[in-house]
C-alpha atoms as a PDB file:
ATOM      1  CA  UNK A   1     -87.459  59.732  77.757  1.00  0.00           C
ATOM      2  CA  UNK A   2     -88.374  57.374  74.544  1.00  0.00           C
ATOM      3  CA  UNK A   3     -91.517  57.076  72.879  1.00  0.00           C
ATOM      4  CA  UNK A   4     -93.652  58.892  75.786  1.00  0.00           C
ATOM      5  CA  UNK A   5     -96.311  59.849  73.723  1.00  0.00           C
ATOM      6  CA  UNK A   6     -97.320  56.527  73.332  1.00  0.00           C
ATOM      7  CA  UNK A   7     -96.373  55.273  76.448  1.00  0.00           C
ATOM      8  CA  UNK A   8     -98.472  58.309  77.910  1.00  0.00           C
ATOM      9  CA  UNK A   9     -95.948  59.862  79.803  1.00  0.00           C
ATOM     10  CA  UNK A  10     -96.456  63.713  81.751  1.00  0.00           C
ATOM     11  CA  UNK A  11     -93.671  64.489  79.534  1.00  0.00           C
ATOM     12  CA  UNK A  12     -94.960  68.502  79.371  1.00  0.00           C
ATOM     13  CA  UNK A  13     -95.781  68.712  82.967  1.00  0.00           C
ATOM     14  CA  UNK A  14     -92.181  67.196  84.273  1.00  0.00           C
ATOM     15  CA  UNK A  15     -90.429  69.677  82.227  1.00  0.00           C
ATOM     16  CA  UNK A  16     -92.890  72.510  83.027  1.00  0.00           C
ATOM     17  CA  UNK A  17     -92.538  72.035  86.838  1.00  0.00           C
ATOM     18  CA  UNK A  18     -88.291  72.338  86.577  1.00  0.00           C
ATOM     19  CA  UNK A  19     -88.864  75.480  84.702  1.00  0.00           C
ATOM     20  CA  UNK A  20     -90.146  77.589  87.745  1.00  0.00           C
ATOM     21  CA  UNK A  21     -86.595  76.229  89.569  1.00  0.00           C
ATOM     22  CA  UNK A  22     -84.153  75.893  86.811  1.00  0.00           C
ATOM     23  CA  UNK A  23     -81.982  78.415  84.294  1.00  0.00           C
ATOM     24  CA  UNK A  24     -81.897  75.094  81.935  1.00  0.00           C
ATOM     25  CA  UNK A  25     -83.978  72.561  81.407  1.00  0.00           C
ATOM     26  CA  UNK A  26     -81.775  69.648  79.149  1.00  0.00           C
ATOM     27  CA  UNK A  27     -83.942  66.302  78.243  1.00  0.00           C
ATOM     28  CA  UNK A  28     -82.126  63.519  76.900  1.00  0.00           C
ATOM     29  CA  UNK A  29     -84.528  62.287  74.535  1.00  0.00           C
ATOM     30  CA  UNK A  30     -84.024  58.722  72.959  1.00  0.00           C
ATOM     31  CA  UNK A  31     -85.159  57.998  68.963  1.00  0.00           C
ATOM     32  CA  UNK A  32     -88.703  57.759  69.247  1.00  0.00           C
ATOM     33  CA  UNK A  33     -91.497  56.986  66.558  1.00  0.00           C
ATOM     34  CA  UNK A  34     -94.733  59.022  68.189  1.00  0.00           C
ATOM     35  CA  UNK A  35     -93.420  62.431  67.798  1.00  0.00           C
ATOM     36  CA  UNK A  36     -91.693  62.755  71.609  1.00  0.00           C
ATOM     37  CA  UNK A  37     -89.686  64.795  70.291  1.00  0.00           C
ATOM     38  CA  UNK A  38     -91.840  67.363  68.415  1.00  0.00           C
ATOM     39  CA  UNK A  39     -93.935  67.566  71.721  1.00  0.00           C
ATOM     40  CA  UNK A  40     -90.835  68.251  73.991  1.00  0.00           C
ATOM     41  CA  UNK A  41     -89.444  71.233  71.115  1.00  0.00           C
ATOM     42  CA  UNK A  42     -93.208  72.075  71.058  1.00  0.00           C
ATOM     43  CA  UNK A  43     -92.920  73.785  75.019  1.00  0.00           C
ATOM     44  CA  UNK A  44     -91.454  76.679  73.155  1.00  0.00           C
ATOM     45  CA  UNK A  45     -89.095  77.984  76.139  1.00  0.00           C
ATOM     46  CA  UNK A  46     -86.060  78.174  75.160  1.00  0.00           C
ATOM     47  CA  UNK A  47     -84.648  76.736  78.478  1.00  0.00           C
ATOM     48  CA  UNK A  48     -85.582  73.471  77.193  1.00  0.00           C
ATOM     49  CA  UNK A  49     -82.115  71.872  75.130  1.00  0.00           C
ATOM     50  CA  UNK A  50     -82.872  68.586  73.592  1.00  0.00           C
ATOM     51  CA  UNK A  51     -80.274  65.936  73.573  1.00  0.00           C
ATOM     52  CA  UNK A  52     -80.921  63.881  70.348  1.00  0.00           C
ATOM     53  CA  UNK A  53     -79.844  60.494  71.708  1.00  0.00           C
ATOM     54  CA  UNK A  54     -79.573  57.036  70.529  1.00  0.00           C
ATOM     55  CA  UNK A  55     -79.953  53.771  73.125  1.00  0.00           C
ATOM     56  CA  UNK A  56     -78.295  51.015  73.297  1.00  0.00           C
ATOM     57  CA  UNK A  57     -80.708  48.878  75.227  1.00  0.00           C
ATOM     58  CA  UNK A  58     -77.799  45.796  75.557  1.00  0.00           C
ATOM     59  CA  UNK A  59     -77.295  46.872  78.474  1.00  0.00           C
ATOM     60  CA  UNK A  60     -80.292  46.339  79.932  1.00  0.00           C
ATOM     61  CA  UNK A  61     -81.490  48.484  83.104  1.00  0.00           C
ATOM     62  CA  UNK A  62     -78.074  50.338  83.398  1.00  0.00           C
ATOM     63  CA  UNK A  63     -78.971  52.264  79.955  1.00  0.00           C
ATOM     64  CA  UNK A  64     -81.138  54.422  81.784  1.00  0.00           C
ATOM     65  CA  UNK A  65     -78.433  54.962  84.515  1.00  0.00           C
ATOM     66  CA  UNK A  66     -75.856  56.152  81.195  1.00  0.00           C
ATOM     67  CA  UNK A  67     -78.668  58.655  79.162  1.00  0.00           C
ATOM     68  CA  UNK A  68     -79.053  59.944  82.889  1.00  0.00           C
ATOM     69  CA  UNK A  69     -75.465  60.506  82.939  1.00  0.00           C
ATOM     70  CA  UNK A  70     -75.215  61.759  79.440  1.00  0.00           C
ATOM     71  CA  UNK A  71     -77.777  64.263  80.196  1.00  0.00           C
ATOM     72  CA  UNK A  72     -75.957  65.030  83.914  1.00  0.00           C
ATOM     73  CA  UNK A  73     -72.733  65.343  81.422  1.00  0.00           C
ATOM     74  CA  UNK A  74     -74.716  68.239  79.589  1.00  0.00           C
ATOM     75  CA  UNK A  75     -75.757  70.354  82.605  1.00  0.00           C
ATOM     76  CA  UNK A  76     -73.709  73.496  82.916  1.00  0.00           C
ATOM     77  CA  UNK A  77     -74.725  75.028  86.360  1.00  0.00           C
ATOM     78  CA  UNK A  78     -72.999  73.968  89.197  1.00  0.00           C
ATOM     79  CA  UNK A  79     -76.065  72.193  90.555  1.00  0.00           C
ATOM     80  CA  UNK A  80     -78.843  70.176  88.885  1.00  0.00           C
ATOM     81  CA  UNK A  81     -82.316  68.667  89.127  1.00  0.00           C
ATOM     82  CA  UNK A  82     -82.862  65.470  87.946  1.00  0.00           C
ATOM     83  CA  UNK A  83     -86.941  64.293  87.230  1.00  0.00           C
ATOM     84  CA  UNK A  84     -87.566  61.199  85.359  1.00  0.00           C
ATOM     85  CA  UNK A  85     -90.410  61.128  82.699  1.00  0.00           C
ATOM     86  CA  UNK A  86     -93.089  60.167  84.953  1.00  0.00           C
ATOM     87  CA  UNK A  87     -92.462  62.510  87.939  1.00  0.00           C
ATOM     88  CA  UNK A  88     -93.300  66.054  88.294  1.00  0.00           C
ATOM     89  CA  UNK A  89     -92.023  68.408  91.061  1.00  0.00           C
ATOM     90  CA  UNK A  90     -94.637  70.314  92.935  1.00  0.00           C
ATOM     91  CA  UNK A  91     -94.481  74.009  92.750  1.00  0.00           C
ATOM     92  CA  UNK A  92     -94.430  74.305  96.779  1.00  0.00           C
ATOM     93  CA  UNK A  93     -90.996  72.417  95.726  1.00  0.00           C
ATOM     94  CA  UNK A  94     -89.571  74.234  93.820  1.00  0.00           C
ATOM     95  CA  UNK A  95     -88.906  77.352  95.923  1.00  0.00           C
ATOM     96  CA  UNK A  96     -87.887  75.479  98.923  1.00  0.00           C
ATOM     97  CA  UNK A  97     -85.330  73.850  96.776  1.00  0.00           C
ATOM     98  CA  UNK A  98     -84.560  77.252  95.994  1.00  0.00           C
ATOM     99  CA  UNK A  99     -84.228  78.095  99.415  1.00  0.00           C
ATOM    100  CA  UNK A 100     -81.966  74.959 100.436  1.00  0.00           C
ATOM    101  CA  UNK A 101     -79.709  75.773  98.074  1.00  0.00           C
ATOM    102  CA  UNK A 102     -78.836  79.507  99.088  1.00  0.00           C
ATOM    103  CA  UNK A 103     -78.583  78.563 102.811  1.00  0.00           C
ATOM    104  CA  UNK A 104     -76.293  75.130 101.854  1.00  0.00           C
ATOM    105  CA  UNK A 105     -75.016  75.350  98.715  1.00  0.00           C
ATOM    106  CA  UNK A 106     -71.664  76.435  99.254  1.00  0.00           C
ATOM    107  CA  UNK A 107     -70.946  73.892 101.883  1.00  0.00           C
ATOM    108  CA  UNK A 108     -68.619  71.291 100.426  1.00  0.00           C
ATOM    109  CA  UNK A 109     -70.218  68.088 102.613  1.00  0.00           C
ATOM    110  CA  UNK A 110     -73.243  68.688 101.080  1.00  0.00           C
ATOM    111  CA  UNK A 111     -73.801  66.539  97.513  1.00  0.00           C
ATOM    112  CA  UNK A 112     -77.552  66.169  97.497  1.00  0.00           C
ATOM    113  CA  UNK A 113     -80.834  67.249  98.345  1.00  0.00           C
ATOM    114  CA  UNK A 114     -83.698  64.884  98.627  1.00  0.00           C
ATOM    115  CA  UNK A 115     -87.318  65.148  97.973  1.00  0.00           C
ATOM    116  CA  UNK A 116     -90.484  63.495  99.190  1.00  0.00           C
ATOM    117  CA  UNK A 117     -92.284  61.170  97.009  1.00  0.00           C
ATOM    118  CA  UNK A 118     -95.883  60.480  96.348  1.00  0.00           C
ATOM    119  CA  UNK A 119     -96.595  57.471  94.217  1.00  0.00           C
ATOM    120  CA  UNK A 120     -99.727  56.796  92.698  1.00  0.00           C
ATOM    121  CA  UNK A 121    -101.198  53.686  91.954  1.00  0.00           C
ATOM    122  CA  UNK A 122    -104.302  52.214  90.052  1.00  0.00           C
ATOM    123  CA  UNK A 123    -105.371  55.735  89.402  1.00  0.00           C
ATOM    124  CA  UNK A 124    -104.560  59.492  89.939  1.00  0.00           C
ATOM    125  CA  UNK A 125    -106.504  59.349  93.119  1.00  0.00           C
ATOM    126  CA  UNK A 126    -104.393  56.472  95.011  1.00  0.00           C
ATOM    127  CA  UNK A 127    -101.429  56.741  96.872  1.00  0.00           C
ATOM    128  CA  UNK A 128     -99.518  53.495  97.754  1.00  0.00           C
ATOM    129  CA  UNK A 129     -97.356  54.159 101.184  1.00  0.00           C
ATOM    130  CA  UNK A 130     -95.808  50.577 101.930  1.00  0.00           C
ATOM    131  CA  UNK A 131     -91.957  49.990 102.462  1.00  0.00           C
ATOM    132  CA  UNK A 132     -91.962  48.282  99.132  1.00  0.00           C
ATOM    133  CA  UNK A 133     -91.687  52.442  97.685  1.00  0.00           C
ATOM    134  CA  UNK A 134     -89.451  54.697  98.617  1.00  0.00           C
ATOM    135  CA  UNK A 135     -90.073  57.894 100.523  1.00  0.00           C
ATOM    136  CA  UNK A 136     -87.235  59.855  99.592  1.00  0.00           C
ATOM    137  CA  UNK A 137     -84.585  59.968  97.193  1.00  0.00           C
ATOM    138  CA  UNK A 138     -81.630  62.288  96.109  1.00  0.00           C
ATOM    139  CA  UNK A 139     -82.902  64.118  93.054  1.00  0.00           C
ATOM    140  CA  UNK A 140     -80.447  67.614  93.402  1.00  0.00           C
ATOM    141  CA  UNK A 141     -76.573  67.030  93.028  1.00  0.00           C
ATOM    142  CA  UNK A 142     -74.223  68.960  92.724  1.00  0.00           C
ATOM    143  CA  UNK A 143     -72.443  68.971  89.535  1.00  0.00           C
ATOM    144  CA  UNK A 144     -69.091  67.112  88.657  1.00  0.00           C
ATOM    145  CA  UNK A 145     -67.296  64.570  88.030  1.00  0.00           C
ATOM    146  CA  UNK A 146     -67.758  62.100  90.644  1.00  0.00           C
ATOM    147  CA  UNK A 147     -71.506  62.419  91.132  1.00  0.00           C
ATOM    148  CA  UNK A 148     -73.046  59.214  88.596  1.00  0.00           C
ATOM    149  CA  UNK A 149     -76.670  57.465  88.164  1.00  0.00           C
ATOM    150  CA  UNK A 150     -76.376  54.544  89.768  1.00  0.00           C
ATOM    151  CA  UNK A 151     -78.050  50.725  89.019  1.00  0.00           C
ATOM    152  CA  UNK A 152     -81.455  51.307  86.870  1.00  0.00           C
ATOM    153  CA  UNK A 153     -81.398  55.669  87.719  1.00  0.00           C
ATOM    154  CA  UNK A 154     -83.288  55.806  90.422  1.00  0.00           C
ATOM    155  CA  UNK A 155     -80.782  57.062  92.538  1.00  0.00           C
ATOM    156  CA  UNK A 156     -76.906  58.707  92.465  1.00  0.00           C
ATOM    157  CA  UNK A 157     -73.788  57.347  93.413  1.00  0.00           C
ATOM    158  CA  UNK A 158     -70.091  59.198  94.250  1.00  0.00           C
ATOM    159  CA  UNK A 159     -66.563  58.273  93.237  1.00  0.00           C
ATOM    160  CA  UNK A 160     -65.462  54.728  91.792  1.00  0.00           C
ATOM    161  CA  UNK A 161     -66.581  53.450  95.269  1.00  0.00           C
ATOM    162  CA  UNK A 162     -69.974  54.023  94.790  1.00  0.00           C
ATOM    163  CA  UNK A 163     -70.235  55.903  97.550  1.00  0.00           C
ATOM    164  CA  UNK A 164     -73.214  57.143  99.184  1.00  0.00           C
ATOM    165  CA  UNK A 165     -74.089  60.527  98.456  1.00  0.00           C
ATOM    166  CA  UNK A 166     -74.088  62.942 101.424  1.00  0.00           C
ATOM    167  CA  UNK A 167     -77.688  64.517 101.103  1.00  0.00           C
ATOM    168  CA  UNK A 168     -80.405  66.452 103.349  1.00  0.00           C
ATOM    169  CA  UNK A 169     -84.139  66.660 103.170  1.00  0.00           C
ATOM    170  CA  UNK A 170     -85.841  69.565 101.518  1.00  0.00           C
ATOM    171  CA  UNK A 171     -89.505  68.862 102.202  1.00  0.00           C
ATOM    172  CA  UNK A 172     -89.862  69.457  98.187  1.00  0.00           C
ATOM    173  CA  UNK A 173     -92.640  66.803  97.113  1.00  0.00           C
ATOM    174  CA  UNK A 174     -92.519  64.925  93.854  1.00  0.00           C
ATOM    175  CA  UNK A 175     -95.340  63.411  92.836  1.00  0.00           C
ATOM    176  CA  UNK A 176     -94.449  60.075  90.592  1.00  0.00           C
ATOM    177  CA  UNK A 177     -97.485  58.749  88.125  1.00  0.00           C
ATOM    178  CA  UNK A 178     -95.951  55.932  86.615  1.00  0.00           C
ATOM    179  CA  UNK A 179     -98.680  53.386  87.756  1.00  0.00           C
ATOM    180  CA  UNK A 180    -101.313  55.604  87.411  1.00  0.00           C
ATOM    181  CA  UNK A 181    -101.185  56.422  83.354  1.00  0.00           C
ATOM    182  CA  UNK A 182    -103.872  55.296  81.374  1.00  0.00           C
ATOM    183  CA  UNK A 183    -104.400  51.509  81.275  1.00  0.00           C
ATOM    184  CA  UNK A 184    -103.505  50.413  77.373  1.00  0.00           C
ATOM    185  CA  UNK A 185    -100.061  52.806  78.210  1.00  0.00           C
ATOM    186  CA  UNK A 186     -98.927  50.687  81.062  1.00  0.00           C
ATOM    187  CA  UNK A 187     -99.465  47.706  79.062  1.00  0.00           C
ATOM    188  CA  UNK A 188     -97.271  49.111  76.476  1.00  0.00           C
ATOM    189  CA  UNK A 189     -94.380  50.072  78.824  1.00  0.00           C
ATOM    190  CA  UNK A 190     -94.491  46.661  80.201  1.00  0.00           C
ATOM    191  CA  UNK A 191     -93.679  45.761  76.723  1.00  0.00           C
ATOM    192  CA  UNK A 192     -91.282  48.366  75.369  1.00  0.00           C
ATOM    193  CA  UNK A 193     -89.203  48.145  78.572  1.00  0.00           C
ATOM    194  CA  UNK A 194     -89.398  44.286  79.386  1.00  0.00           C
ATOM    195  CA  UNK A 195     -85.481  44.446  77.816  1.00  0.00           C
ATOM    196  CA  UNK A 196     -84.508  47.393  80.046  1.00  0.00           C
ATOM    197  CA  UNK A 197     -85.013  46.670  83.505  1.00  0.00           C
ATOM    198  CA  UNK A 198     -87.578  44.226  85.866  1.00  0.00           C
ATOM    199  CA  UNK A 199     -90.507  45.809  87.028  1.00  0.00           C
ATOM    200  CA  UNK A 200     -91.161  46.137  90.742  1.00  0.00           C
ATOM    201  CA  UNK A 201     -95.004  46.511  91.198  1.00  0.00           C
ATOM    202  CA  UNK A 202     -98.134  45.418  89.220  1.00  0.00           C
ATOM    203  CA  UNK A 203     -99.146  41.976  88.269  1.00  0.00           C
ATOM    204  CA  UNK A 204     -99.890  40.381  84.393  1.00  0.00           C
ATOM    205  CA  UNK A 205    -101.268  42.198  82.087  1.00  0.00           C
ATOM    206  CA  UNK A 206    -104.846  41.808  81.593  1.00  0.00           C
ATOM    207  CA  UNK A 207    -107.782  43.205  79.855  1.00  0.00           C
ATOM    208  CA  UNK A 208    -107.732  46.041  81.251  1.00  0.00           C
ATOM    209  CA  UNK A 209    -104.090  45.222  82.453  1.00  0.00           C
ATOM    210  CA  UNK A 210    -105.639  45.761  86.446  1.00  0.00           C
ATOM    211  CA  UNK A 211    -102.579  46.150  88.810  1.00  0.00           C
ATOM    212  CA  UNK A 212    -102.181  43.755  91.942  1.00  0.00           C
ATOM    213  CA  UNK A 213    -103.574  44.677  94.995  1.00  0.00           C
ATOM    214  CA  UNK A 214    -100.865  45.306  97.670  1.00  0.00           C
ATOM    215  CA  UNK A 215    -101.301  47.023 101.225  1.00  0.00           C
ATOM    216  CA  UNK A 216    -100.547  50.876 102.131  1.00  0.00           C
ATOM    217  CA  UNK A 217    -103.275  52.025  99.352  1.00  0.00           C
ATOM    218  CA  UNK A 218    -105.037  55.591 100.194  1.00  0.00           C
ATOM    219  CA  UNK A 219    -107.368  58.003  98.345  1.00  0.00           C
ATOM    220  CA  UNK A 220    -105.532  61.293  97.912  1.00  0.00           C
ATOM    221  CA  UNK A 221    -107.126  64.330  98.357  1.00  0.00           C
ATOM    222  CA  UNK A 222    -105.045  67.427  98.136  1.00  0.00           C
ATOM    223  CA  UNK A 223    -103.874  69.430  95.516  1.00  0.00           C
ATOM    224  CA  UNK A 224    -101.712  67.784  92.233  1.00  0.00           C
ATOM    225  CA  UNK A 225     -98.766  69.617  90.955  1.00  0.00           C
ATOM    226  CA  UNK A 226    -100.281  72.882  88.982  1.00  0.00           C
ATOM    227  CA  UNK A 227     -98.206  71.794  86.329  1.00  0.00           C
ATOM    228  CA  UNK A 228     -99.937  68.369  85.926  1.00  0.00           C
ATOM    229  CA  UNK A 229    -103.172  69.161  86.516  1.00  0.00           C
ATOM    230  CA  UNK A 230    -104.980  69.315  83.267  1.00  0.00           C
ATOM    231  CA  UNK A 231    -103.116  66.383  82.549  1.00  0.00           C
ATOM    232  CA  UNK A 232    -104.415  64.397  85.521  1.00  0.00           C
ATOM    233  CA  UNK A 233    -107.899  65.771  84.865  1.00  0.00           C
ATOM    234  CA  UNK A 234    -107.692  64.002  81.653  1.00  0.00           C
ATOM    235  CA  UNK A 235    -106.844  60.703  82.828  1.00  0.00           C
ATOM    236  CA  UNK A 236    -109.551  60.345  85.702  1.00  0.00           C
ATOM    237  CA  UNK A 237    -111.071  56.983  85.410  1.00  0.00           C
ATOM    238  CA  UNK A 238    -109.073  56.002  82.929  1.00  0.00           C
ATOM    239  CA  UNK A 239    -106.089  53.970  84.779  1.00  0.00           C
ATOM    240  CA  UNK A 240    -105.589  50.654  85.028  1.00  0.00           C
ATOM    241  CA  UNK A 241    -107.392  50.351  88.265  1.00  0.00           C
ATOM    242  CA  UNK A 242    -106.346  47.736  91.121  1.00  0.00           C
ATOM    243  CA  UNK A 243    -107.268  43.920  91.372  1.00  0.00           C
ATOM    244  CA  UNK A 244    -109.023  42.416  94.389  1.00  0.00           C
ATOM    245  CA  UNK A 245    -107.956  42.402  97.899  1.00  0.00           C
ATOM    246  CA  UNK A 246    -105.472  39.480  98.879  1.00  0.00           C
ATOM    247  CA  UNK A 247    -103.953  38.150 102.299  1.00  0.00           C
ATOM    248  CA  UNK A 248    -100.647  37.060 100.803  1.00  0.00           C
ATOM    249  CA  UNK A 249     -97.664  35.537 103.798  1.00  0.00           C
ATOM    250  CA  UNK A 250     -95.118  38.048 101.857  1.00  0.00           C
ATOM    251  CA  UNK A 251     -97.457  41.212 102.631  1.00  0.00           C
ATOM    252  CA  UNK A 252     -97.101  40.860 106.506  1.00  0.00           C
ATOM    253  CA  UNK A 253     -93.626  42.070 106.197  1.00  0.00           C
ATOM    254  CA  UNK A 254     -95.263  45.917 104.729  1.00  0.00           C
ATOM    255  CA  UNK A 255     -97.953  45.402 107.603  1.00  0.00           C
ATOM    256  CA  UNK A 256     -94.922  44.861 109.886  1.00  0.00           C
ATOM    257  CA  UNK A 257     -93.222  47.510 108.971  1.00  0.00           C
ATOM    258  CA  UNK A 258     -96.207  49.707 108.941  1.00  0.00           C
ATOM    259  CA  UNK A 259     -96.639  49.457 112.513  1.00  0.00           C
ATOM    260  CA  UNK A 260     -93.234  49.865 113.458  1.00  0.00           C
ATOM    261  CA  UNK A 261     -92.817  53.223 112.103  1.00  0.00           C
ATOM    262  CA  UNK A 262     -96.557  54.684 113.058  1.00  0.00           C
ATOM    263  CA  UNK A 263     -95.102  53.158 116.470  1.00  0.00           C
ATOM    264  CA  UNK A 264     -91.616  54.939 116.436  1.00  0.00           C
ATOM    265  CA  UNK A 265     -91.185  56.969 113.807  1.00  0.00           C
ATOM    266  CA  UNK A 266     -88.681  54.531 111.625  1.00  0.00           C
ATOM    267  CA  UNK A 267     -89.279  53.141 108.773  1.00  0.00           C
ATOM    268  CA  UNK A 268     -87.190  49.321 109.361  1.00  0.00           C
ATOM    269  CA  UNK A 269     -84.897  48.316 106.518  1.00  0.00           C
ATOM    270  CA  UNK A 270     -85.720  50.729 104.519  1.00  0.00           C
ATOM    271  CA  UNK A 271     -83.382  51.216 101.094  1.00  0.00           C
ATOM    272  CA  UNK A 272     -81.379  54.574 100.925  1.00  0.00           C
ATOM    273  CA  UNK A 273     -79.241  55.942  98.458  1.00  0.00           C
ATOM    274  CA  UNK A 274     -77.739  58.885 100.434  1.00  0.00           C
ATOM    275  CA  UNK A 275     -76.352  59.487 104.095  1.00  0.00           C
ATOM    276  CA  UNK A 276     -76.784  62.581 106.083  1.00  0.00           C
ATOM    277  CA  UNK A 277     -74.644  65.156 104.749  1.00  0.00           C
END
């Protein structure tokens, strides 16, 4: 993480929902200017190591691929989790993790576990569900050399190849707020990151910087990660909120897909980062 004070990051509740799963917590945090990194040291715990770190943003998107690898570099167990600054694992999650890890963790195939995603979008009380984001992804490997953040660190990779990594499901559920921080923040990351990487979602920035409309948008009503929840109390009505309703010709590929997989089950052409393992 860099400057996610300002950029209004759940930097506290991320961390706070590894430490009911982890025996260390290391955050790689980059030289910020809005006191990230007395708010991380503020969490008191002393699971929580801070990696003083440095970016070299040259390198565009893949420099958040290398800090995740610096940080993977510092992990001393023999597994670790791996949350970006806008996620936050939910506590149901973090015991079945638990759990998946006694029962498999000593089988060599296995490299990964994955976790369910919810992405919000607009606000804290919208989910977006269309092919465009991803279901699943590997956020447990196991520790070592050939395990590496891969493209812009969304996902893992294995070996010089690349490789796939060899992961199964856990039914753990992180829940991922980057489109749903508080308006004049998005606006801001769109700014402080235009060097890093593309964005996928979200149109212009406005005033308020509205996001575009895009299909697969429902109200959420269960229960938010406990460790987020004062957090997401505070930002009610205060996201960016979601632009008007469009029929676009690139949609009908999401409403496509849509009805395939409430049809059968799959989702078609869906991007994966893992095999079964």
């Amino acid at each position: 993480m860099r400057n996610a004070v300002r950029l209004d990051y759940p930097v506290v509740p991320a961390i706070r929902s590894l430490l009911e799963l982890c025996d260390e917590v290391v955050v790689n945090v980059g030289q910020s200017d809005d006191g990230t990194r007395e708010l991380v040291a503020g969490i008191g715990d002393p699971r929580v190591r801070v990696l003083d770190t440095v970016w070299d943003a040259s390198r565009g998107g893949r420099t958040l691929a290398v800090e995740t690898d610096r940080a993977l570099a510092a992990c001393r167990g023999a597994w670790a989790v791996y949350i970006q600054a806008d996620e936050v694992l939910h506590e149901t999650g973090a015991a079945l993790l638990l759990d998946k890890l006694r029962a498999w963790g000593d089988d060599p195939r296995l490299e990964g576990l994955l976790v369910d995603y919810r992405h919000f979008y607009g606000d804290v009380d919208t989910l977006v569900t269309n092919r465009h984001w991803y279901r699943r992804e590997v956020r447990v490997v196991r520790v070592g050399p050939e395990v590496r953040s891969f493209g812009d660190a969304q996902g893992f990779r294995v070996g010089v190849e690349a490789r796939r990594v060899r992961a199964r499901p856990s039914g753990a559920q992180m829940f991922h707020y980057g489109w749903a921080r508080r308006a004049g923040a998005l606006a801001g990351k769109r700014a402080a990151f235009q060097d890093l990487f593309t964005e996928h979602a979200g149109g212009a920035p406005a005033d308020p910087p509205q996001l575009d409309w895009t299909p697969g948008l429902h109200p959420f009503r269960q229960s938010h990660p406990r460790a987020a929840l004062d957090w997401v109390a505070e930002r009610r009505g205060g996201g960016p909120g979601i632009g008007p309703r469009e029929l676009r010709a690139r949609d009908l590929r999401y409403y496509l897909s849509d009805w395939i997989e409430r049809l059968t089950g799959v989702r078609v052409f869906e991007y994966r980062n893992y095999v079964p393992g």
